[in-house]
Protein backbone atom coordinates (compact mmCIF):
# COMPACT_ATOMS: atom_id res chain seq x y z
CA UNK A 1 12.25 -22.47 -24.74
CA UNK A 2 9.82 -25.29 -23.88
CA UNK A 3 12.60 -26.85 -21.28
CA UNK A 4 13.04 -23.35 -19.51
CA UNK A 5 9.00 -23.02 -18.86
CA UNK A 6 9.13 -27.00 -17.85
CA UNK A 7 12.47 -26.13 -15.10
CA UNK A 8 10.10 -22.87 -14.06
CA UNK A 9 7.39 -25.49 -13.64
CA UNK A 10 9.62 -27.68 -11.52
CA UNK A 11 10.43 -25.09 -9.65
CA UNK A 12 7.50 -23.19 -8.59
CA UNK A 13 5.26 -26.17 -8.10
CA UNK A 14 6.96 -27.58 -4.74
CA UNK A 15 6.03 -23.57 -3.24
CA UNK A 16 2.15 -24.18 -4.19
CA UNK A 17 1.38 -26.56 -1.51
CA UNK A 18 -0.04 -25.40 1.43
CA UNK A 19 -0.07 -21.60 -0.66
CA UNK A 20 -2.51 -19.28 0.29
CA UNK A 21 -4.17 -16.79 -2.22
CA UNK A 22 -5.57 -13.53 -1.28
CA UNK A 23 -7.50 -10.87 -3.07
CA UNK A 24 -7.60 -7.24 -2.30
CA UNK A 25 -9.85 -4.49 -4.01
CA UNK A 26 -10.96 -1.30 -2.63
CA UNK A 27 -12.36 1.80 -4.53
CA UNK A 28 -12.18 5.69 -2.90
CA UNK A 29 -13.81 8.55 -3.58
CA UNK A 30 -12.52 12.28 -2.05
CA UNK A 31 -15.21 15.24 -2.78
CA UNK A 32 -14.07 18.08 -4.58
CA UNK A 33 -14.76 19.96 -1.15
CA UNK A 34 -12.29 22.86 -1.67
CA UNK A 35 -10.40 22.03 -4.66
CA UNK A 36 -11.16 18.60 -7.69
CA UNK A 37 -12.27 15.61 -6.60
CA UNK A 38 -10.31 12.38 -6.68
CA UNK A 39 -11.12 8.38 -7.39
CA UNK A 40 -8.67 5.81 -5.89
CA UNK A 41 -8.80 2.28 -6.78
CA UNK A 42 -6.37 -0.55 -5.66
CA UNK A 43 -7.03 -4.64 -6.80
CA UNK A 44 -4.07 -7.04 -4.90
CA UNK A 45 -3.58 -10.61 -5.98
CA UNK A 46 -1.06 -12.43 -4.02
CA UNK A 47 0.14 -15.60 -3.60
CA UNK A 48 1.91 -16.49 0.06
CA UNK A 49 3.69 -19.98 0.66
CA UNK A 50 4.72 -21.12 3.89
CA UNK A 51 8.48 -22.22 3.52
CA UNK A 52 8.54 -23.47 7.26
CA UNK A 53 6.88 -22.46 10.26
CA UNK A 54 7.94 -18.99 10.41
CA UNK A 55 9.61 -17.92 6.82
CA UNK A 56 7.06 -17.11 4.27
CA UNK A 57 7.34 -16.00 0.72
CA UNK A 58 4.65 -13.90 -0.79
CA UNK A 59 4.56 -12.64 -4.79
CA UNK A 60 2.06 -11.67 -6.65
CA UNK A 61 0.37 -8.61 -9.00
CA UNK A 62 -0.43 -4.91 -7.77
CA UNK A 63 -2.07 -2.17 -9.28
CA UNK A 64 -3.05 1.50 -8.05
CA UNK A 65 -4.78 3.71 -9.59
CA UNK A 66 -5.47 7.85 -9.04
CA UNK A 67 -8.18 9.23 -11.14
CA UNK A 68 -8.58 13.37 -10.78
CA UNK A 69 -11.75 15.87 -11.46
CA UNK A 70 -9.13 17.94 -13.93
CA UNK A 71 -10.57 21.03 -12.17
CA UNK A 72 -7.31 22.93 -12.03
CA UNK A 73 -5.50 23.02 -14.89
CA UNK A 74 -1.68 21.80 -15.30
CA UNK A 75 -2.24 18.72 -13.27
CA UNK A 76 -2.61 15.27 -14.63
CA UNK A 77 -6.08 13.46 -14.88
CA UNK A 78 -4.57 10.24 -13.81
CA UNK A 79 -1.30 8.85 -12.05
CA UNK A 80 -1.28 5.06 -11.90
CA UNK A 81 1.15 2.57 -10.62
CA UNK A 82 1.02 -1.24 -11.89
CA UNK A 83 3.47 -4.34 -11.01
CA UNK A 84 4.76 -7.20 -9.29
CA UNK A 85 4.95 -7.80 -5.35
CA UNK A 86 7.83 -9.76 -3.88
CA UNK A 87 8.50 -10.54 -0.44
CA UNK A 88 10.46 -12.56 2.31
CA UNK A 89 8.82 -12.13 5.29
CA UNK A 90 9.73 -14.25 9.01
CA UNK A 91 6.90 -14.08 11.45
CA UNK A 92 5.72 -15.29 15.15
CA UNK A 93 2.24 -16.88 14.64
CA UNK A 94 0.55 -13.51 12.51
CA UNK A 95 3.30 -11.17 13.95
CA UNK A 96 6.06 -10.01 11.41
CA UNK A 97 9.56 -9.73 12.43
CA UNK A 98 11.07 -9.14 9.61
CA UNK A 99 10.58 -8.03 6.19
CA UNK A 100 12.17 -7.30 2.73
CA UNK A 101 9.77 -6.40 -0.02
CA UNK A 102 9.89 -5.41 -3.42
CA UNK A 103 7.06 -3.93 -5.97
CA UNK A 104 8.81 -3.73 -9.47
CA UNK A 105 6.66 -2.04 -11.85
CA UNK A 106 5.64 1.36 -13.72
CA UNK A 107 4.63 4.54 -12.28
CA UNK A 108 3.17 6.96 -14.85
CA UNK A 109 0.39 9.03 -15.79
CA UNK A 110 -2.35 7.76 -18.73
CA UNK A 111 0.77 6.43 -21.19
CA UNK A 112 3.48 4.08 -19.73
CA UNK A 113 7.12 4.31 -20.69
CA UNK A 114 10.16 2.33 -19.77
CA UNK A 115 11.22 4.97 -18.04
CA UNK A 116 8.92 5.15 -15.41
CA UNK A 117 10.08 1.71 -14.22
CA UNK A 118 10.72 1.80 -10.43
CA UNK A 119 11.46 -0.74 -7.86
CA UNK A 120 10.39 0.62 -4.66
CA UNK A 121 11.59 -1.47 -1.68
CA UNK A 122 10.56 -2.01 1.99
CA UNK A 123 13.72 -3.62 4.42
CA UNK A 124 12.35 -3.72 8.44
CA UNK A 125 12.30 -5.81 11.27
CA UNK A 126 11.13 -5.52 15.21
CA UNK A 127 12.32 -6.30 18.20
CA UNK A 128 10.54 -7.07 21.34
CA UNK A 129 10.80 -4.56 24.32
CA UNK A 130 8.53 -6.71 26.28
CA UNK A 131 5.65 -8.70 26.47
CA UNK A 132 3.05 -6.71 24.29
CA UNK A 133 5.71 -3.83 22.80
CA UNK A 134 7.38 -4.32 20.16
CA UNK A 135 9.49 -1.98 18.32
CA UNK A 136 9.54 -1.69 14.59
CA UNK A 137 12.28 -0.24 12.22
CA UNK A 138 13.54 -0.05 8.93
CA UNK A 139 13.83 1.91 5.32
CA UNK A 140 11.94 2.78 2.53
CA UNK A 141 13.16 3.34 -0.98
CA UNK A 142 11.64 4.65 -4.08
CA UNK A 143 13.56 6.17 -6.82
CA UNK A 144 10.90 8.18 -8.35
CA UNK A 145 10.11 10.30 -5.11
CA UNK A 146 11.78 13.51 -3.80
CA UNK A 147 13.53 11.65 -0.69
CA UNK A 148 14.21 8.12 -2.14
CA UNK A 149 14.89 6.87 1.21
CA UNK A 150 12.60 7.47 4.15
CA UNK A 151 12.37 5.79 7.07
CA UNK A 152 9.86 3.43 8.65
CA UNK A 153 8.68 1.94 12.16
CA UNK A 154 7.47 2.96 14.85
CA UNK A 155 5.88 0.90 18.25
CA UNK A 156 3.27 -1.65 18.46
CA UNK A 157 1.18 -2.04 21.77
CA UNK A 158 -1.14 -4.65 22.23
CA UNK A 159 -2.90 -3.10 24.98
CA UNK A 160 -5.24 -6.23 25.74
CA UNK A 161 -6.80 -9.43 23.75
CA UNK A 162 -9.39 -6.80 21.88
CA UNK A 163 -7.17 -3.55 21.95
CA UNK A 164 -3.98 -3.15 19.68
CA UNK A 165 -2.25 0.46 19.44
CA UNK A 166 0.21 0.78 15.92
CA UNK A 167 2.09 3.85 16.19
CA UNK A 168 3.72 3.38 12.94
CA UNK A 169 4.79 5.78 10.04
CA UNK A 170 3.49 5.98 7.86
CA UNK A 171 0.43 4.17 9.12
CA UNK A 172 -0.81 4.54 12.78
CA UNK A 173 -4.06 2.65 13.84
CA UNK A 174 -5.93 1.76 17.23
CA UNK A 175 -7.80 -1.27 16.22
CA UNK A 176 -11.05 -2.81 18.32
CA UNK A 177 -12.25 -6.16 17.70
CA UNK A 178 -15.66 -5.90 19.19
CA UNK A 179 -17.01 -9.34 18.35
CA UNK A 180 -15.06 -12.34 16.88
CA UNK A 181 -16.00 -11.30 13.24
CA UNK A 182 -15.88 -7.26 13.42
CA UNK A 183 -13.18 -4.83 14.40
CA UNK A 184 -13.09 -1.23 14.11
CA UNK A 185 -9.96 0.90 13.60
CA UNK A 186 -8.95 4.72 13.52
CA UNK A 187 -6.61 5.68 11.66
CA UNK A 188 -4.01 7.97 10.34
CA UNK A 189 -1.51 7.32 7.63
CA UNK A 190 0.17 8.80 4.45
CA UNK A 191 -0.29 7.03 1.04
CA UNK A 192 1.37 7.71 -2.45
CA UNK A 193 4.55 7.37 -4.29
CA UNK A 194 6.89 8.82 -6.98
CA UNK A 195 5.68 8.99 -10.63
CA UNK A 196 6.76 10.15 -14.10
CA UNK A 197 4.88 10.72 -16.98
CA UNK A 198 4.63 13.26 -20.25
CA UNK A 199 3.75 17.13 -19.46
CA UNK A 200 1.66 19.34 -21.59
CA UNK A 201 5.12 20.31 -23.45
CA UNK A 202 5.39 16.54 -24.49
CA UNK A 203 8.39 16.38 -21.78
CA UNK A 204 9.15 13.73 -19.06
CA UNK A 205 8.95 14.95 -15.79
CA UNK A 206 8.80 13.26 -12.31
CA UNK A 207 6.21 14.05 -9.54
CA UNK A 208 5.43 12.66 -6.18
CA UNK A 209 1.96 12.19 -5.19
CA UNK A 210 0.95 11.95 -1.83
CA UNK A 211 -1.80 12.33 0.59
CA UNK A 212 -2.75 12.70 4.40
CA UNK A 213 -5.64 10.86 5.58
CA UNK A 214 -7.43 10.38 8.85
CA UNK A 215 -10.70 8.60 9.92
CA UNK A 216 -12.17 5.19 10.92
CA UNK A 217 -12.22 1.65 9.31
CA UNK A 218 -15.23 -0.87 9.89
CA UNK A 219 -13.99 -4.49 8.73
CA UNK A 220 -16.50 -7.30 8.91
CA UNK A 221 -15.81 -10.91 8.13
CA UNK A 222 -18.95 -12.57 6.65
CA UNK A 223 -17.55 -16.30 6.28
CA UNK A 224 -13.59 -17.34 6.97
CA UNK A 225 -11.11 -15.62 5.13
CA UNK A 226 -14.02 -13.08 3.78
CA UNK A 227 -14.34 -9.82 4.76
CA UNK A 228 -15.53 -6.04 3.61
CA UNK A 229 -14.20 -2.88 5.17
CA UNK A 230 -16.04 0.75 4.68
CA UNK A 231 -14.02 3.48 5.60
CA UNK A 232 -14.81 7.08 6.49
CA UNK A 233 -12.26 10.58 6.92
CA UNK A 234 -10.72 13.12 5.64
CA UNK A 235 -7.92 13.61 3.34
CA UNK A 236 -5.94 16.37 5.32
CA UNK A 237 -3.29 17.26 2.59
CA UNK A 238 -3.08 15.68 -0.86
CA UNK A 239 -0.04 17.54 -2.78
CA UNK A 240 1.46 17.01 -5.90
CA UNK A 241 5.52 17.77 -5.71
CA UNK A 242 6.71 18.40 -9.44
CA UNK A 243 10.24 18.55 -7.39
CA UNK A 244 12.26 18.45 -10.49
CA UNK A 245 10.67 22.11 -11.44
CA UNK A 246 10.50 23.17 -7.57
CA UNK A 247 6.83 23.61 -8.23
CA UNK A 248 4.47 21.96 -5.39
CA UNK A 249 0.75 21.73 -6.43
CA UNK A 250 -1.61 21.63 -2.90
CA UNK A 251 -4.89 20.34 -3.39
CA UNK A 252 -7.44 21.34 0.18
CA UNK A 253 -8.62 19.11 2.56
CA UNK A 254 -11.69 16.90 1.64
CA UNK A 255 -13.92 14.52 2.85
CA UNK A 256 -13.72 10.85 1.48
CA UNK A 257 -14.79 7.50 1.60
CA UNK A 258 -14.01 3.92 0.59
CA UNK A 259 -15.41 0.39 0.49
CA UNK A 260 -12.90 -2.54 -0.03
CA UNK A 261 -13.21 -6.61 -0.36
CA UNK A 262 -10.89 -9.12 0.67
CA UNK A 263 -10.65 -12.75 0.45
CA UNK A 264 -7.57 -15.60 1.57
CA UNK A 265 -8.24 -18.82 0.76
């Protein structure tokens, strides 16, 4: 056993120099406005080496975590998603063009079983239609959701040195960078994923949990590589598809907000 751990050693070390780590955290709260209220927290800790001057490879630990009011009854009280990150990315200076990502882990309620292992993936990759457009494209998997496959992309537009326009599913922004350390975005995207965990029978089922959102980001950057973001919207649609028992669960449109913390160093 000791060998195996020494040959890991051997052969992670040679990826650590030059490695950057970054730290994500952000924490959410949507009012129970017309129907429960909802906490959302996320930590990201990620590790990305630079194999040459464009391939990178970037692993790492994720967790997500949805915490629900239990106002209606029938729904769970918390969905939760926890795992590795993997990815292969090549990239022009900060701009991706290309991308294959994976995030093995569990996607279950309060109690975690084996089988609510998933391994959603991410496969895309752009192509330039000129100067400042690019196009984006590619597929999303997740076995846990209605639709495993959906896909992705969409146009970016940098519209000057300050301005940048994403029209991307499922995350669109127009970003502003009003002074070298702060940039404001709005925004509109669509968050969640496929989960399974025990219903009030005892049984397994599978749900997908997913939301709308729209509103506006403030990111500030306080030293390098340090920055907060406070974020302000509304959650348009959150809806919980028990698709296995053709039963959708519709939660109203809310209010919400959200502070978040990240660091690369």
């Amino acid at each position: 056993m000791r060998r195996y751990v020494c040959l890991a050693l051997l052969l992670i070390a040679p990826m650590g120099r030059g490695a950057d780590f970054n730290f994500e955290s952000t924490w959410s709260y949507t009012l129970p406005a017309s129907s429960e209220g909802e906490t959302r927290s996320t930590l990201a800790a990620l590790m990305d080496h630079k194999l040459d001057d464009h391939w990178h490879f970037v692993w790492g630990a994720e967790y997500e975590r949805f915490d629900f009011d239990r106002t209606l009854p029938g729904l769970p009280g918390t969905l939760q998603a926890i795992g590795g990150h993997l990815d292969l990315d090549y990239r022009e200076g900060d701009d991706p063009i290309f991308l294959l990502e994976l995030q093995p882990g569990w996607h279950s309620g309060s109690n975690v079983d084996q089988g609510a292992f998933d391994v959603p993936v991410t496969l895309a990759s752009g192509y330039p239609l000129s100067k400042d457009v690019d196009l984006a494209f590619g597929v999303y998997y997740a076995r846990l959701t209605r639709y495993p496959f959906l896909p992705v992309g969409g146009v970016v537009w940098k519209i000057n040195d300050k301005v940048e326009l994403d029209l991307l599913f499922p995350n669109t922004t127009l970003a502003w960078s009003m002074t070298k350390g702060d940039t404001l975005t709005a925004f509109a995207n669509e968050l969640g994923t496929g989960f399974q965990m025990d219903s009030a029978a005892g049984q397994r089922e599978q749900l997908e949990y997913y939301q709308t959102r729209t509103g506006v980001q403030w990111e500030h950057e306080f030293a390098p590589g340090w920055s907060s973001t406070l974020q302000a919207g509304l959650a348009l649609e959150r809806v919980m598809d028990f698709y296995q028992q053709n039963r959708v669960v519709i939660l109203g449109a809310a209010p919400f907000f959200s502070v978040g913390f990240k660091a690369r160093f």
